[in-house]
N, C-alpha and C. Protein backbone atom coordinates (compact mmCIF):
# COMPACT_ATOMS: atom_id res chain seq x y z
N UNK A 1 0.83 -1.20 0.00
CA UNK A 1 0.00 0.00 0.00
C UNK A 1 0.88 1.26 0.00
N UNK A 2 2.37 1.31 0.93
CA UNK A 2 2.76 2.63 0.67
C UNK A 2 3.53 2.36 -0.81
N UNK A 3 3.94 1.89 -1.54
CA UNK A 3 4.81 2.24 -3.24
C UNK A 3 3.35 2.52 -3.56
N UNK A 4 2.07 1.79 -3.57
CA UNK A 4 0.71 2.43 -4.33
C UNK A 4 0.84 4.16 -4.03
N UNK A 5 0.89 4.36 -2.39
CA UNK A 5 0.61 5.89 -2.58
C UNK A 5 1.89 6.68 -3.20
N UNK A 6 2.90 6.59 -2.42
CA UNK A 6 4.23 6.60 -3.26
C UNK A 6 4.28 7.43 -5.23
N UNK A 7 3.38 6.07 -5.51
CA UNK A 7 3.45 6.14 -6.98
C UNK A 7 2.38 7.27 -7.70
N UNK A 8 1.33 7.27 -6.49
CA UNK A 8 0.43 8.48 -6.66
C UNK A 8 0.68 9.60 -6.46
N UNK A 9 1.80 9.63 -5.42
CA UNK A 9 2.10 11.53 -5.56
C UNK A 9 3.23 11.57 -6.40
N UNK A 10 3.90 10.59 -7.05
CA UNK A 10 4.85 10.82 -7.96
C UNK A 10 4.19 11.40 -9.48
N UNK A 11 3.48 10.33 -9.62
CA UNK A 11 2.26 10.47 -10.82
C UNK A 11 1.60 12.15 -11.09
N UNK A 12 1.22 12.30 -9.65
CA UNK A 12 0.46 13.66 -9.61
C UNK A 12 1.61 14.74 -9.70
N UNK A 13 2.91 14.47 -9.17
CA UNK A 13 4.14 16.07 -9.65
C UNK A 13 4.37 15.77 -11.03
N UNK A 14 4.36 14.60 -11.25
CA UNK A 14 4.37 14.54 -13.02
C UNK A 14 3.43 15.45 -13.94
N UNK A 15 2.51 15.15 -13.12
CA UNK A 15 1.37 15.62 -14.17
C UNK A 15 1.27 17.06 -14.11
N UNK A 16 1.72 17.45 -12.41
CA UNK A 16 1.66 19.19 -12.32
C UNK A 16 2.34 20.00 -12.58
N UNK A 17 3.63 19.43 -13.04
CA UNK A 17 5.13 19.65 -13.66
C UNK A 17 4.57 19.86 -15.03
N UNK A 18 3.98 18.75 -15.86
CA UNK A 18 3.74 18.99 -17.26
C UNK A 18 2.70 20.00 -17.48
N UNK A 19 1.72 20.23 -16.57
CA UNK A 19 1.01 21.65 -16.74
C UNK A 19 1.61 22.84 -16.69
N UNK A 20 2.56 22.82 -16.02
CA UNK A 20 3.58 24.25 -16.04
C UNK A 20 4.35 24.44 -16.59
N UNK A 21 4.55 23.22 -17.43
CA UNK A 21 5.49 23.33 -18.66
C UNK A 21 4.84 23.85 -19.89
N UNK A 22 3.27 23.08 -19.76
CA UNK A 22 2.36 23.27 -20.82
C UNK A 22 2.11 24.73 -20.98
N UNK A 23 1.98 25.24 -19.80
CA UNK A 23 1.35 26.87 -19.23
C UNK A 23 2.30 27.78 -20.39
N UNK A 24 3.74 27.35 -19.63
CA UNK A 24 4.98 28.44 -20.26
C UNK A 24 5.24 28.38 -21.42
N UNK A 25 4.84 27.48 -22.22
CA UNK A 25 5.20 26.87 -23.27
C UNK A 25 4.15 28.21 -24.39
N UNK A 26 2.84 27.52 -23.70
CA UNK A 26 1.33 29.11 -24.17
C UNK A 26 1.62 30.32 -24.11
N UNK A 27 2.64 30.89 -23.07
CA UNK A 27 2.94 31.58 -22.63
C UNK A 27 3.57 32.42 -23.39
N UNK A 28 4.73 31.58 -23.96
CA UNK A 28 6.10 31.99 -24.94
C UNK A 28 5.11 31.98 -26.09
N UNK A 29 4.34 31.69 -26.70
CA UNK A 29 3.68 31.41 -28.37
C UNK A 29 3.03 32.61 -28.17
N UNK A 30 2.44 33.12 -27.25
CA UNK A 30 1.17 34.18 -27.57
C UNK A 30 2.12 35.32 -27.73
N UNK A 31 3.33 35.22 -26.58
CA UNK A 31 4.09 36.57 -26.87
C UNK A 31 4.59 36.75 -27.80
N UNK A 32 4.99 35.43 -28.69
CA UNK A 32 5.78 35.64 -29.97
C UNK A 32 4.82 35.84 -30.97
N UNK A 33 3.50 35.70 -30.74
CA UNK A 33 2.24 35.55 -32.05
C UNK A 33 2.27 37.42 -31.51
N UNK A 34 2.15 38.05 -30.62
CA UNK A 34 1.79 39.39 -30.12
C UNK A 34 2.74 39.95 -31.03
N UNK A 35 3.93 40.12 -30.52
CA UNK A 35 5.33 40.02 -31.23
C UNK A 35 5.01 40.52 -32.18
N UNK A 36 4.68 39.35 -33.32
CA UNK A 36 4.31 39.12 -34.65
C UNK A 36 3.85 39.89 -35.06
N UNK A 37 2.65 40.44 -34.30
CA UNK A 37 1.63 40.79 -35.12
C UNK A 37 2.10 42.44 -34.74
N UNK A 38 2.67 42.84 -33.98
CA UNK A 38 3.01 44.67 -33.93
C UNK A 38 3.93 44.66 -34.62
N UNK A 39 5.04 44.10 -35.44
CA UNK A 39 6.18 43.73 -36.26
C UNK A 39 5.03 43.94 -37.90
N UNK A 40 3.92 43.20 -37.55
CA UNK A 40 3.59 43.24 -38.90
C UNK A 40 2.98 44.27 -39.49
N UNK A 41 2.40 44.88 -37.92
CA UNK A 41 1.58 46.57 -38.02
C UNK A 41 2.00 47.45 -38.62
N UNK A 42 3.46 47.67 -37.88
CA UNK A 42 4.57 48.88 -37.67
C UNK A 42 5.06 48.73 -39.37
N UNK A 43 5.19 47.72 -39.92
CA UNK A 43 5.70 47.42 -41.42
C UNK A 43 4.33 47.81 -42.17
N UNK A 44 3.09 47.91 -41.66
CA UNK A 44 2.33 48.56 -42.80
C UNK A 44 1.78 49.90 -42.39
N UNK A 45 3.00 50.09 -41.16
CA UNK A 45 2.63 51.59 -40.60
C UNK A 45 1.45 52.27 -39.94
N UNK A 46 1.22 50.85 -39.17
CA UNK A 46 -0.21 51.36 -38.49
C UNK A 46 0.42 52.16 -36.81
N UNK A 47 1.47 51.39 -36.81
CA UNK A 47 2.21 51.40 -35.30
C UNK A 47 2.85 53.07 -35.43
N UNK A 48 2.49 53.57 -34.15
CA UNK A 48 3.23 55.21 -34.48
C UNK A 48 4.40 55.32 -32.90
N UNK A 49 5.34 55.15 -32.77
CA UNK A 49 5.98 55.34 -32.01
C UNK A 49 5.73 56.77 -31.36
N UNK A 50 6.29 56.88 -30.34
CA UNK A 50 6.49 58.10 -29.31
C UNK A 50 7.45 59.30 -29.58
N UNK A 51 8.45 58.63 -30.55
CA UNK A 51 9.55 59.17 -30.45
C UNK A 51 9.27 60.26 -31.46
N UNK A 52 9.72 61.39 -31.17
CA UNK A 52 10.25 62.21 -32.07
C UNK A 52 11.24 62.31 -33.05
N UNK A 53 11.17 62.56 -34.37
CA UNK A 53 12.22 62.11 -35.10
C UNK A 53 13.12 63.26 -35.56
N UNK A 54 14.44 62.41 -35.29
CA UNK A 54 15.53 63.07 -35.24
C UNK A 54 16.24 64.03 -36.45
N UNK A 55 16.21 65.25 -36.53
CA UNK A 55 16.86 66.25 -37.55
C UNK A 55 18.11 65.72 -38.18
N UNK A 56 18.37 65.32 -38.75
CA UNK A 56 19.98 64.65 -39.75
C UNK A 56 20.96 66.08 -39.73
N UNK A 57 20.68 67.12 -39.97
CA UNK A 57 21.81 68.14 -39.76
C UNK A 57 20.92 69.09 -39.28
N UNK A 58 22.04 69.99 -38.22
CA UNK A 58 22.14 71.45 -37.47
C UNK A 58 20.61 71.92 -38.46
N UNK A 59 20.21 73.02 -37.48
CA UNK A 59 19.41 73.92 -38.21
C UNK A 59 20.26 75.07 -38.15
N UNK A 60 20.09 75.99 -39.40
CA UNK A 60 21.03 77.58 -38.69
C UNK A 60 20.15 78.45 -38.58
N UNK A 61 21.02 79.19 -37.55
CA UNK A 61 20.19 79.95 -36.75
C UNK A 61 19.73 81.74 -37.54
């Protein structure tokens, strides 16, 4: 009877181990599909950054 229970809480970190693997795994894809998809925005110029863009030469005064 104890290797039966034994084998049951081994069984069960198995299984709760592979859910948190499963989790991170969802985790990493959505950020890289997110990723993706503002990469694909910004290339058809929907995405407008914050930044102000930078003058290439002096202005005179």
């Amino acid at each position: 009877m104890y290797e039966y229970e034994l084998q049951q809480l081994r069984s069960a970190e198995l299984i709760r181990q592979a859910d948190a693997e499963r989790l991170a795994r969802e985790v990493v894809r959505g950020r890289r599909a997110a990723r993706r998809a503002t990469v694909t925005r910004a290339a058809e110029g929907e995405v407008h950054t914050g930044r102000r863009r930078r003058h290439w030469f002096a202005r005179a005064a």
